[in-house]
N, C-alpha and C. Protein backbone atom coordinates (compact mmCIF):
# COMPACT_ATOMS: atom_id res chain seq x y z
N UNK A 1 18.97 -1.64 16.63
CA UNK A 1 19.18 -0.23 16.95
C UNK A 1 19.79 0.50 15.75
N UNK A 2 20.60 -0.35 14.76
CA UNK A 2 21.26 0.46 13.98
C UNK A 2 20.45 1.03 12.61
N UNK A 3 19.85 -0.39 12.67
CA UNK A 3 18.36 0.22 11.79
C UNK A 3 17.30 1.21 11.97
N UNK A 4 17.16 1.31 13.13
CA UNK A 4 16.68 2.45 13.73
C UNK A 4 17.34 3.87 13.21
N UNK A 5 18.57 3.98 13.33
CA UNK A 5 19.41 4.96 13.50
C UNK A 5 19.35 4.86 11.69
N UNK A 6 19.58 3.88 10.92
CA UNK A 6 19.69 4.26 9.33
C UNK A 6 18.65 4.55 9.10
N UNK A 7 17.12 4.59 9.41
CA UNK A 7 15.69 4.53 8.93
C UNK A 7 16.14 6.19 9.48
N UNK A 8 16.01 6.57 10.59
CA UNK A 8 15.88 8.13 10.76
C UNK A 8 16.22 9.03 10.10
N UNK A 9 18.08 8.90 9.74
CA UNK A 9 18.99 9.39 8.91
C UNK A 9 18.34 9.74 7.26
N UNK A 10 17.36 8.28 7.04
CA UNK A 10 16.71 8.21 5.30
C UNK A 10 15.71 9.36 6.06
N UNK A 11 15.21 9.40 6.95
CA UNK A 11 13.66 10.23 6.71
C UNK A 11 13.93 11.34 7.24
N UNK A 12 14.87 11.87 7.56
CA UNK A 12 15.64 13.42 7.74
C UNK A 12 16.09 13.84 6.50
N UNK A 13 17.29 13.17 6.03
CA UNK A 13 16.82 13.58 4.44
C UNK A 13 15.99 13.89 3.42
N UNK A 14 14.81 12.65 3.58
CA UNK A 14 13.77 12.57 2.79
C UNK A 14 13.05 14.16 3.07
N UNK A 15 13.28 14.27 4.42
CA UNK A 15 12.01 15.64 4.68
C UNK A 15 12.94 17.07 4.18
N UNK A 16 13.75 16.67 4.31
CA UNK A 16 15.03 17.82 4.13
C UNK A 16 15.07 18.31 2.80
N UNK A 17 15.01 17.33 1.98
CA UNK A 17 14.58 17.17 0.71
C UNK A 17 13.35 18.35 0.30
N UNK A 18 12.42 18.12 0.63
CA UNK A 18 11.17 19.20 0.41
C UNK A 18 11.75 20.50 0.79
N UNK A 19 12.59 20.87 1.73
CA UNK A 19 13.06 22.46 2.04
C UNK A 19 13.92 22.16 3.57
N UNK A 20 14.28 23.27 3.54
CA UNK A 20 15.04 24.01 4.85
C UNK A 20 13.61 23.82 5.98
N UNK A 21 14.32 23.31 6.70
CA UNK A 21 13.65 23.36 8.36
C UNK A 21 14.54 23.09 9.69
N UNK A 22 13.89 23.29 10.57
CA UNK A 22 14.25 23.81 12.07
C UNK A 22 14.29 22.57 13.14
N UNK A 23 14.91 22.30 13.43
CA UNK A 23 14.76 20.75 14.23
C UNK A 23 13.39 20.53 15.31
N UNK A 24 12.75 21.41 15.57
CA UNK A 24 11.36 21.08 15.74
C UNK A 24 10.66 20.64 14.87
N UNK A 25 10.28 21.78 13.82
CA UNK A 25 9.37 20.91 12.61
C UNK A 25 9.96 19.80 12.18
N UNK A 26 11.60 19.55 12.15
CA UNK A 26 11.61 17.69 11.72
C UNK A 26 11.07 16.96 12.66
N UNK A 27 10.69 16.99 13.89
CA UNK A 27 10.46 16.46 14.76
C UNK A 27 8.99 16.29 14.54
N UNK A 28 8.44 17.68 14.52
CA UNK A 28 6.99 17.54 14.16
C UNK A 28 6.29 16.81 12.96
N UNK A 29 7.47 16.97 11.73
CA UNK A 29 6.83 15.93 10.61
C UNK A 29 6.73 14.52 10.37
N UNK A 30 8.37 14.01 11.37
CA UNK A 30 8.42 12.80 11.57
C UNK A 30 7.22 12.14 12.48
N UNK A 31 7.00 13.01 13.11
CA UNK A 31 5.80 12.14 14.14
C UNK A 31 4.35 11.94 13.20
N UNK A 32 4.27 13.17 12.34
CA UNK A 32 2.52 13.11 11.68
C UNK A 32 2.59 12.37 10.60
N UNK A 33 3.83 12.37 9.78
CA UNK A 33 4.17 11.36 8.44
C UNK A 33 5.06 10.20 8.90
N UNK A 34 5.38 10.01 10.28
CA UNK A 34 5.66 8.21 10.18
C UNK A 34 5.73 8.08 11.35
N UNK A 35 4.69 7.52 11.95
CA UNK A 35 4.47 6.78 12.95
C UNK A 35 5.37 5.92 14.09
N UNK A 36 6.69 5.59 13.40
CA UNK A 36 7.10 4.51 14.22
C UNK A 36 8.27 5.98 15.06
N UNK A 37 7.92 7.34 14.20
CA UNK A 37 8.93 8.38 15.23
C UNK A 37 8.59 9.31 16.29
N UNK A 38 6.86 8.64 16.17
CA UNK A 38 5.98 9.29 17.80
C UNK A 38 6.71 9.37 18.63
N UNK A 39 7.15 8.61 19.50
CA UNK A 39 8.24 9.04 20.59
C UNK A 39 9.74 9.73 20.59
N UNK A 40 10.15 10.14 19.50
CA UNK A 40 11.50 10.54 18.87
C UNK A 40 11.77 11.67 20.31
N UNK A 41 12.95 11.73 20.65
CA UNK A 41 12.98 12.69 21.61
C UNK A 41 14.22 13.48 20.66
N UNK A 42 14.63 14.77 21.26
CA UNK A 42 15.47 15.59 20.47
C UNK A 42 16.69 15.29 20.89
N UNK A 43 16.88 13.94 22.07
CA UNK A 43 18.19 13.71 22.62
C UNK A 43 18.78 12.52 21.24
N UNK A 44 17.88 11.95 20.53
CA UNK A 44 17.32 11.49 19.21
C UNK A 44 18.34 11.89 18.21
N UNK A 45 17.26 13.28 18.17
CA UNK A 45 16.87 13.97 16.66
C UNK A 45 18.23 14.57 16.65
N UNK A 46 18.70 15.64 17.41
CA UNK A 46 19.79 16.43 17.32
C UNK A 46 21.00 15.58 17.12
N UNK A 47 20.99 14.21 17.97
CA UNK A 47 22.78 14.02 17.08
C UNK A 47 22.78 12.89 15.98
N UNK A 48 21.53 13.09 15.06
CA UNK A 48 21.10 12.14 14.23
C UNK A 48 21.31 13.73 13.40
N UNK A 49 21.29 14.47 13.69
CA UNK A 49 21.48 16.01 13.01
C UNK A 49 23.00 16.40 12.58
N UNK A 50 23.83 16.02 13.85
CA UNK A 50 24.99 16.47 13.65
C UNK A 50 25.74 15.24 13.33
N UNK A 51 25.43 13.93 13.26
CA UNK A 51 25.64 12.79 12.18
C UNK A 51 25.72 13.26 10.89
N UNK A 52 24.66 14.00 10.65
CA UNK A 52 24.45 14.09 9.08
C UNK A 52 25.31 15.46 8.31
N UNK A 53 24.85 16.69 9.49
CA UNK A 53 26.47 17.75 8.98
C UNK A 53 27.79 17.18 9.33
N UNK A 54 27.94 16.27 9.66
CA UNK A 54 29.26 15.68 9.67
C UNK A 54 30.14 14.81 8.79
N UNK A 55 29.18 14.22 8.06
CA UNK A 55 28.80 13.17 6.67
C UNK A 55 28.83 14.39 5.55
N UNK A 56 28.26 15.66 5.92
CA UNK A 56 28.29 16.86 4.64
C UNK A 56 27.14 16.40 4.24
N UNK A 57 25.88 16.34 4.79
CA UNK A 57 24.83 15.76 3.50
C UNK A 57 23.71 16.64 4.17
N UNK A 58 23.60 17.55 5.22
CA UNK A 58 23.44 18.39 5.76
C UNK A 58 24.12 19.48 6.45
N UNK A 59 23.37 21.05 6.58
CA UNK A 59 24.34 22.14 7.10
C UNK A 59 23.00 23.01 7.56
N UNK A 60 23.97 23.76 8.42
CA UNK A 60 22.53 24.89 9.04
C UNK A 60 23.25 26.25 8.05
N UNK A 61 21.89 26.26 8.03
CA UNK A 61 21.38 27.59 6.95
C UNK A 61 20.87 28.96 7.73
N UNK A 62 20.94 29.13 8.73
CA UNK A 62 20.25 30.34 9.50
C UNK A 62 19.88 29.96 10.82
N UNK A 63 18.66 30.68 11.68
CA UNK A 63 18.57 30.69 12.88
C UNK A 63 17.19 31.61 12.74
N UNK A 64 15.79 30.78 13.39
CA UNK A 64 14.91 31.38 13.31
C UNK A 64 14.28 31.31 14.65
N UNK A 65 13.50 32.79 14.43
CA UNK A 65 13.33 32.68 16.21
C UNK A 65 12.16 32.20 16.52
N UNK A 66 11.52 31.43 17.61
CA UNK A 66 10.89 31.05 18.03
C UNK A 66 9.79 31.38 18.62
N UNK A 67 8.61 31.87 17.83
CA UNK A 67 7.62 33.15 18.34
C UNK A 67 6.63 32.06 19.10
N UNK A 68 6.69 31.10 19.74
CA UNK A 68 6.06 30.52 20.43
C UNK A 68 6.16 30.65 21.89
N UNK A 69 7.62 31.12 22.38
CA UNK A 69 8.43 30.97 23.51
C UNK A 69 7.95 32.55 24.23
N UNK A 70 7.26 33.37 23.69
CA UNK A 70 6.64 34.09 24.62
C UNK A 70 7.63 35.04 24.83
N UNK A 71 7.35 36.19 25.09
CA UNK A 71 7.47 37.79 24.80
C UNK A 71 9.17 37.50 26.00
N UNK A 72 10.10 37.91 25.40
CA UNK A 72 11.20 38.20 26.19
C UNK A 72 11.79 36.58 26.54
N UNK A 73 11.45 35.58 25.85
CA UNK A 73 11.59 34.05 26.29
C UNK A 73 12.36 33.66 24.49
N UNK A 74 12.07 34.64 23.89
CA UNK A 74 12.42 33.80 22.30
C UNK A 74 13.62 33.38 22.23
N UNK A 75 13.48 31.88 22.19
CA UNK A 75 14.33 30.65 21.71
C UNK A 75 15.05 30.74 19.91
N UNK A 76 16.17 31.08 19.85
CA UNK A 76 16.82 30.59 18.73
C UNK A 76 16.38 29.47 17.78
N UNK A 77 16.17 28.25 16.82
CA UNK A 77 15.95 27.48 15.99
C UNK A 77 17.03 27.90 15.28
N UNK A 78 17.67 26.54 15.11
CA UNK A 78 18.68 26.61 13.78
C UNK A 78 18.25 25.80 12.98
N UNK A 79 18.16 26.37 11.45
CA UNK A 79 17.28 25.57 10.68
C UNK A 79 18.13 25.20 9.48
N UNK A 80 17.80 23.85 9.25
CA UNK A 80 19.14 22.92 8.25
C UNK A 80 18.58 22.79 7.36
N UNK A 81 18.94 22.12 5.95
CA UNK A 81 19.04 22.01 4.56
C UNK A 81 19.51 20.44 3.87
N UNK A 82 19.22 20.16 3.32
CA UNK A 82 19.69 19.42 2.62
C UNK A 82 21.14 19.60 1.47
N UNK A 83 22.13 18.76 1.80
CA UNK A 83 23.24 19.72 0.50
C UNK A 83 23.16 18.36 -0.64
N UNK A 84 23.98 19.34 -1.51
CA UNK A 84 24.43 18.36 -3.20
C UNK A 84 24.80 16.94 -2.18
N UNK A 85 25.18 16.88 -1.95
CA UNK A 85 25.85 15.56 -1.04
C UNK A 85 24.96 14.73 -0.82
N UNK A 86 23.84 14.98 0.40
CA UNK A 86 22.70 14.71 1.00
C UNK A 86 21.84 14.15 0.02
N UNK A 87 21.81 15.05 -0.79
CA UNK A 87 20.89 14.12 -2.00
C UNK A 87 21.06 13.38 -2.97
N UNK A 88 22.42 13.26 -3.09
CA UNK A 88 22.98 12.72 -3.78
C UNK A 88 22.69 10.91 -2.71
N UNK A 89 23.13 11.23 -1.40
CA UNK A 89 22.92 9.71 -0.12
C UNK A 89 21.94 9.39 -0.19
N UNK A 90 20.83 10.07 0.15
CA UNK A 90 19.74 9.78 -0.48
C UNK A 90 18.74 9.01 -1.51
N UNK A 91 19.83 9.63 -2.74
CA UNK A 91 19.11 8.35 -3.81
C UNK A 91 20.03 7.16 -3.56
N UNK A 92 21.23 7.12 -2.96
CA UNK A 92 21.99 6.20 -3.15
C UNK A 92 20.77 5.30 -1.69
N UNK A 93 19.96 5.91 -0.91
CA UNK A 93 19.45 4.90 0.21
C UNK A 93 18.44 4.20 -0.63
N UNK A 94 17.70 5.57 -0.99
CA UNK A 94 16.48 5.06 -1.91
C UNK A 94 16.34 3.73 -2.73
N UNK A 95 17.17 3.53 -3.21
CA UNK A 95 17.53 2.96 -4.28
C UNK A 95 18.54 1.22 -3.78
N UNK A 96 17.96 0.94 -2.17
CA UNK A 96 18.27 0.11 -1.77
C UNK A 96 17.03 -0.45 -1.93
N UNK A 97 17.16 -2.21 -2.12
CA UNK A 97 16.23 -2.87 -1.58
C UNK A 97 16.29 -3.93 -0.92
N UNK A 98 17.27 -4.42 -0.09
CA UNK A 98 17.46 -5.70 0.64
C UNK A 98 16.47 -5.98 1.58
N UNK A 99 16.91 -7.19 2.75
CA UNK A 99 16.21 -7.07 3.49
C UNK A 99 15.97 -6.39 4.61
N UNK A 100 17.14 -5.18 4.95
CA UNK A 100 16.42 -4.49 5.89
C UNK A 100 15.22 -3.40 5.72
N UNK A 101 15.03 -3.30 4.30
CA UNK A 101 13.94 -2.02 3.02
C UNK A 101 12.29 -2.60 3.86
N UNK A 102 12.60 -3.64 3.94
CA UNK A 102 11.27 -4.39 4.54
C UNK A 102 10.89 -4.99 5.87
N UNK A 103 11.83 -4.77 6.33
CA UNK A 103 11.88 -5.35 8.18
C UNK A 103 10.93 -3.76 8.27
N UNK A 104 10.26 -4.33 9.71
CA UNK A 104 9.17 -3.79 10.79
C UNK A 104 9.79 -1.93 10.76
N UNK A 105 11.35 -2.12 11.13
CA UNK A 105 11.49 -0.98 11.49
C UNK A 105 11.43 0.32 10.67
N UNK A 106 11.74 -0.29 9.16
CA UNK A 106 12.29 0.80 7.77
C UNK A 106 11.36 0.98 6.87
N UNK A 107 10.25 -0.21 6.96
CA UNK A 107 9.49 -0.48 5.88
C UNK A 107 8.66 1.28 5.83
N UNK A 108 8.47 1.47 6.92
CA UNK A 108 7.25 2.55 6.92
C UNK A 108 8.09 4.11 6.54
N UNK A 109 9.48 3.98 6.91
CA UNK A 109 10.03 5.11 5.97
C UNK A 109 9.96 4.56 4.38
N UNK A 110 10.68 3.84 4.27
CA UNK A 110 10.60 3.57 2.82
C UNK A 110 9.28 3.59 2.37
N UNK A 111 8.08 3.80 2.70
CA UNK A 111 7.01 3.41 1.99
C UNK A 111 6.60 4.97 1.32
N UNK A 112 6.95 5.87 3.28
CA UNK A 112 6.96 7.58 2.74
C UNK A 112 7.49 8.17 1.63
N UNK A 113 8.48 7.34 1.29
CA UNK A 113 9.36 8.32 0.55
C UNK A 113 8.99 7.28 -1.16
N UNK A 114 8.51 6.48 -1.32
CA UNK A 114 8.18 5.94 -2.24
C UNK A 114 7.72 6.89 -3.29
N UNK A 115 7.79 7.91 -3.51
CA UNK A 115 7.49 8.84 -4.72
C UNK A 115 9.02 8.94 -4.88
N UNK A 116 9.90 9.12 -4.28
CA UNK A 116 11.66 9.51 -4.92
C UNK A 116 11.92 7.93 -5.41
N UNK A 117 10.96 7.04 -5.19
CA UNK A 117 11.83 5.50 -5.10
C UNK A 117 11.55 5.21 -6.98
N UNK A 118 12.58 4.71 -7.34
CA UNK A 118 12.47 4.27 -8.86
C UNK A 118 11.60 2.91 -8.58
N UNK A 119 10.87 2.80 -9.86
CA UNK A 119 9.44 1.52 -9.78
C UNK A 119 9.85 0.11 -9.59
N UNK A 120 11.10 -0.14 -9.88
CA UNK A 120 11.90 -1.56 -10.10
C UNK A 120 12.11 -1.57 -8.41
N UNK A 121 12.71 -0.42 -7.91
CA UNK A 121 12.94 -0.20 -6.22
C UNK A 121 11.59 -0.92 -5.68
N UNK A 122 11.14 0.14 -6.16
CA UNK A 122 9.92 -0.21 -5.08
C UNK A 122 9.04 -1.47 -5.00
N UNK A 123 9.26 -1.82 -6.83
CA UNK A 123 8.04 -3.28 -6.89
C UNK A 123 9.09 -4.30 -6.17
N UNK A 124 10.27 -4.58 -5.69
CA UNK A 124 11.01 -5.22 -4.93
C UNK A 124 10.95 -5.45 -3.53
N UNK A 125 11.02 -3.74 -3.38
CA UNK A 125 10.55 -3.73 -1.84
C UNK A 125 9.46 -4.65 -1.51
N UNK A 126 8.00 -4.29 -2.05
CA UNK A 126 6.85 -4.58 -2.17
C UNK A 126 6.89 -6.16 -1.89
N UNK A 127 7.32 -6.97 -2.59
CA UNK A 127 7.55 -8.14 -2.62
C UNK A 127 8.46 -8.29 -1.74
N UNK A 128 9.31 -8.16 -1.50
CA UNK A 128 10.23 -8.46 -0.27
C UNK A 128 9.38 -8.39 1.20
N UNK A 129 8.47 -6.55 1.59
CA UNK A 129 7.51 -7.09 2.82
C UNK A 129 6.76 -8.22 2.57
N UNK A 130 5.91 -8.71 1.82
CA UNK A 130 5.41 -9.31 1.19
C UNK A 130 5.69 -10.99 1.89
N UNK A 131 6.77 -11.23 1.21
CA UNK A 131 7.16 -12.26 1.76
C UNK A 131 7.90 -12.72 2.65
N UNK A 132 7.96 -11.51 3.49
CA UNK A 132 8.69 -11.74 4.84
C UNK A 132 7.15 -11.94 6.07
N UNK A 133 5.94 -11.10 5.52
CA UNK A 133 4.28 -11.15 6.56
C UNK A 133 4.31 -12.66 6.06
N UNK A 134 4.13 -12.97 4.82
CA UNK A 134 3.61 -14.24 4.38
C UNK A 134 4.24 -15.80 5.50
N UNK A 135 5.76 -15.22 6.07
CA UNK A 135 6.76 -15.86 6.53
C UNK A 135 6.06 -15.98 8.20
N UNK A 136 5.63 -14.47 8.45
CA UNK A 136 5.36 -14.52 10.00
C UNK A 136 3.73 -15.03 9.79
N UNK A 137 3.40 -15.18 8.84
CA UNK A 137 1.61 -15.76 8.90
C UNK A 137 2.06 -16.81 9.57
N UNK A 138 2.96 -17.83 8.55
CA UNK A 138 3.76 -19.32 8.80
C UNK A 138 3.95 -19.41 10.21
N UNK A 139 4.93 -18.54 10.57
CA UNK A 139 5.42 -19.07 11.55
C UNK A 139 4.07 -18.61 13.11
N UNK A 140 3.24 -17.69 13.03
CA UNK A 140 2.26 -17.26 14.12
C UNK A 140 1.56 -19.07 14.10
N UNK A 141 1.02 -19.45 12.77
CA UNK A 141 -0.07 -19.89 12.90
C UNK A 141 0.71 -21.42 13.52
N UNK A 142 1.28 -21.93 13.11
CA UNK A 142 2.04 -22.97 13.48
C UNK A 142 2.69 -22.78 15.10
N UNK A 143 2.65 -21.73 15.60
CA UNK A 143 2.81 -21.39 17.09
C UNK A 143 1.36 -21.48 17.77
N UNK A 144 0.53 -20.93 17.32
CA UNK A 144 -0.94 -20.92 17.53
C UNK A 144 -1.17 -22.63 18.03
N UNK A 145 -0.95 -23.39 16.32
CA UNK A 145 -1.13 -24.81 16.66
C UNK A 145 -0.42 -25.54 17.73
N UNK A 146 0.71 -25.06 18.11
CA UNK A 146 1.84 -25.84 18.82
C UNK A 146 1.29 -25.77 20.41
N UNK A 147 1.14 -24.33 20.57
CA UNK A 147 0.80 -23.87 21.88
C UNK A 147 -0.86 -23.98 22.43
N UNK A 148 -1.45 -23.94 21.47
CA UNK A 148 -3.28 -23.75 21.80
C UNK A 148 -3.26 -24.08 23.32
N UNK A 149 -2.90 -25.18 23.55
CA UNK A 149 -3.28 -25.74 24.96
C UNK A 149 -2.63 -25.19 26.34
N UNK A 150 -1.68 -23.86 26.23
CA UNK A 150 -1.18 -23.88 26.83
C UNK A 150 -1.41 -22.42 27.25
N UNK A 151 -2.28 -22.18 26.26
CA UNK A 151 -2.45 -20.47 26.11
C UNK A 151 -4.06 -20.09 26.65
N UNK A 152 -3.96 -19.31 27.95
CA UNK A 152 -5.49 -19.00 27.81
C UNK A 152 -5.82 -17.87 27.07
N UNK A 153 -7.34 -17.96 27.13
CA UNK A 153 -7.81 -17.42 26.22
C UNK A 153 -7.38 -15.93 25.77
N UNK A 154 -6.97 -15.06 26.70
CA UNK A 154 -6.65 -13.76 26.40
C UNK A 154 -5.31 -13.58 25.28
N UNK A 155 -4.30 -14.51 25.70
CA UNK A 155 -3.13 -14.91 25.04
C UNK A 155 -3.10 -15.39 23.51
N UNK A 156 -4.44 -16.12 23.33
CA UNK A 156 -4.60 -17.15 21.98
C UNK A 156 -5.63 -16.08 20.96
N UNK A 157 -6.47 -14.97 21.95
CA UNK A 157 -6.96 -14.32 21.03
C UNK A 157 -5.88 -13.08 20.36
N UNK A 158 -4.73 -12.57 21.49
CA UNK A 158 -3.79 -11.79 20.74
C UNK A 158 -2.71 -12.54 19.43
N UNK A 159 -2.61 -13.83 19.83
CA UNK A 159 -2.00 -14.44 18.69
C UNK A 159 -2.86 -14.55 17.22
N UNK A 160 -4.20 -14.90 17.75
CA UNK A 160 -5.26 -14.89 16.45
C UNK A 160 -5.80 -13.12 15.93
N UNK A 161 -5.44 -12.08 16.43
CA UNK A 161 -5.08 -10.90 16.21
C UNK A 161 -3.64 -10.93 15.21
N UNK A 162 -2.90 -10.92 16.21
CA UNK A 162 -1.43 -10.54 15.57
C UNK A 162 -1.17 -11.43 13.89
N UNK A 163 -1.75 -12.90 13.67
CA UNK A 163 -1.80 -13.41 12.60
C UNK A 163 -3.09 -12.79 11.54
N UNK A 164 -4.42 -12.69 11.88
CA UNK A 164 -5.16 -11.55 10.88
C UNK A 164 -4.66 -10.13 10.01
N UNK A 165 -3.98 -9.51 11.55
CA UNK A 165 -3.44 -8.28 11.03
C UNK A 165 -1.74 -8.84 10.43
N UNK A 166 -1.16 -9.41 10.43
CA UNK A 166 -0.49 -9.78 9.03
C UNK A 166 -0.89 -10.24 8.02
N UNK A 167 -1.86 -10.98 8.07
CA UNK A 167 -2.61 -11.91 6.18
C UNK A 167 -3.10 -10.26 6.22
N UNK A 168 -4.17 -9.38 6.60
CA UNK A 168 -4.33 -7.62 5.90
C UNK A 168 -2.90 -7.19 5.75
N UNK A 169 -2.66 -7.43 6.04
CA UNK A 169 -1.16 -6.50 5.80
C UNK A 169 -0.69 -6.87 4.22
N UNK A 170 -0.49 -8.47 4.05
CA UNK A 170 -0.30 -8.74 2.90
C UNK A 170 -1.38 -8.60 1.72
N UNK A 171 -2.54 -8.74 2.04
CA UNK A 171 -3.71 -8.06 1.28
C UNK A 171 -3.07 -7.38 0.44
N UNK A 172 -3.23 -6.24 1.40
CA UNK A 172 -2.93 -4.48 1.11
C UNK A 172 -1.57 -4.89 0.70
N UNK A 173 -0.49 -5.57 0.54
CA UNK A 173 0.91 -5.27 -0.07
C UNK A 173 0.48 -5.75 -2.13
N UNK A 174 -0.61 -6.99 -1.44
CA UNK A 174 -0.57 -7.13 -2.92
C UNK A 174 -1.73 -6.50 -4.28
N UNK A 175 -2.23 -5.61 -3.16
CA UNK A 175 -2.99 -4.45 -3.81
C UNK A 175 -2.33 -3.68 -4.50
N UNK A 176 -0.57 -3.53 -3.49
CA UNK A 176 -0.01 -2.22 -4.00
C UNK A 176 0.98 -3.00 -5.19
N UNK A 177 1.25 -3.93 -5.08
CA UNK A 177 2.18 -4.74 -5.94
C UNK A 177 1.30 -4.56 -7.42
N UNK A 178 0.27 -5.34 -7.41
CA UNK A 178 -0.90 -5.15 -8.94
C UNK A 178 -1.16 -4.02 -9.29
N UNK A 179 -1.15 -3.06 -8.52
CA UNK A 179 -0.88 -1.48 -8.84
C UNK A 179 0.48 -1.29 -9.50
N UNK A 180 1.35 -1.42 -8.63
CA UNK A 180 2.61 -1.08 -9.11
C UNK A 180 2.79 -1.98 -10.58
N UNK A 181 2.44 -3.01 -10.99
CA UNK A 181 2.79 -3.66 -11.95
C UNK A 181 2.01 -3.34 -13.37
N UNK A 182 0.64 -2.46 -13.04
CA UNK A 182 -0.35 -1.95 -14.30
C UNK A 182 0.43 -0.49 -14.70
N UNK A 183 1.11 0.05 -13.40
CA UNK A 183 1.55 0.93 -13.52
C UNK A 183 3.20 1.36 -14.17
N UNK A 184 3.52 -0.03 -14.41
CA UNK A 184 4.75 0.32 -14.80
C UNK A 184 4.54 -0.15 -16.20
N UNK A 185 3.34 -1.12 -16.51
CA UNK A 185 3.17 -1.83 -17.81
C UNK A 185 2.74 -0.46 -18.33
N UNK A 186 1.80 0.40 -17.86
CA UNK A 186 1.53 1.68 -18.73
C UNK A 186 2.39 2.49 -19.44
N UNK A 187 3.74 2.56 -18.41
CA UNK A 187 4.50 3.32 -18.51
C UNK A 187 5.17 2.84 -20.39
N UNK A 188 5.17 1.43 -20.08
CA UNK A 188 6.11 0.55 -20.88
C UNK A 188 5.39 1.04 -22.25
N UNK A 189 3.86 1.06 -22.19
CA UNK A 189 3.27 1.02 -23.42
C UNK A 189 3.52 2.23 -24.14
N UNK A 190 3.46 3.32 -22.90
CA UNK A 190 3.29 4.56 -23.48
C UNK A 190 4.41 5.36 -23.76
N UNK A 191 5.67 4.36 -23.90
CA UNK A 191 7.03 4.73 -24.56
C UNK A 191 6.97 4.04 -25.71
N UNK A 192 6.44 2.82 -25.53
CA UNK A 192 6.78 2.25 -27.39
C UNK A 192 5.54 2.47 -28.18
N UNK A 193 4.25 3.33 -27.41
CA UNK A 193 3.76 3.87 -28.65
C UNK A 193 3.80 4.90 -29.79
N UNK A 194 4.09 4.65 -30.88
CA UNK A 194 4.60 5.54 -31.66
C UNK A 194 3.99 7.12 -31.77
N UNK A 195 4.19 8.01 -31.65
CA UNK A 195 3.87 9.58 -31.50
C UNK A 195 2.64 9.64 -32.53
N UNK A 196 1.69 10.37 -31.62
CA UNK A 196 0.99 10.77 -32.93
C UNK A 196 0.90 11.78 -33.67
N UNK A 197 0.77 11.80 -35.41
CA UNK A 197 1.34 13.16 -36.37
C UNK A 197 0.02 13.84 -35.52
């Protein structure tokens, strides 16, 4: 749960970051840019809000009205900001990579915000999901073997699911890893090549 509650905190910032908004649209962006906050309710969002003006790393900036709520119905919006503070927590989250950067619950914020993440951050992260899927391949398929006989068929085909869609998962991590690694060698080259007159 608490990971839950630190993953939200990073991706309220993160969005906060781009500009001032209204605790609907965080609501609305968290759901279309990360998936695991489809169900976010505002009983949620709001004291994951006043967590964060309380910390100083957010503040409300105004009050916009709500032209959705229909003629003589308009609803207030108080719409928050990111402060010097906030972004300052921010890079200090960013700029984590242990193992919670890569557990089920955080990975998919951290992946959003992977443009603020420094390349050493991220090729860590990368490798860290990496070898935590590689861990649950291990341990599915060796359950698979243990149990076969005990599992009918509906049961043994979601296990032979749930182990596919981790080996893709790691695929795709080490797509992004050989990416990340041409991409930082570029970087490398194109500092120690000497200027041209």
């Amino acid at each position: 749960m608490r990971r839950r509650v630190d993953s939200l905190q990073l991706a309220v910032l993160g969005l906060l970051h781009d500009g001032p908004l209204h605790g609907y649209e965080v609501r609305r962006r968290l759901d279309v840019r990360l998936g695991i906050f489809r169900a976010l309710s505002y009983g949620t969002l709001y004291p994951c809000l006043r967590t964060l003006q309380a910390e100083g790393w957010v503040r409300e900036v105004g009050v916009e009205a709500d032209a959705g709520a229909g003629p003589g119905r308009r609803r207030a919006r108080v719409v928050y900001e990111i402060t010097d503070g906030g972004r300052e927590r921010l890079g200090e989250l960013l700029h984590q990579a242990g193992p919670s950067a890569w557990d089920d619950d955080t990975f998919s914020v951290r992946f959003a915000l992977f443009t603020r993440t420094d390349p050493r951050t991220r090729l860590r992260i990368l490798e860290g999901r990496r070898a935590r899927l590689q861990e649950r391949v291990e341990q599915l398929s060796r359950s698979i073997d243990h149990t076969r006989e005990q599992l009918d068929a509906y049961a043994y085909e979601y296990q032979c699911h749930e182990v596919e869609t981790a080996r893709r998962e790691v695929d795709w991590i080490d797509g992004l890893i050989s990416a990340e690694g041409r991409r930082q060698h570029h970087h490398q080259q194109e500092r120690q090549s000497p200027p041209v007159p």
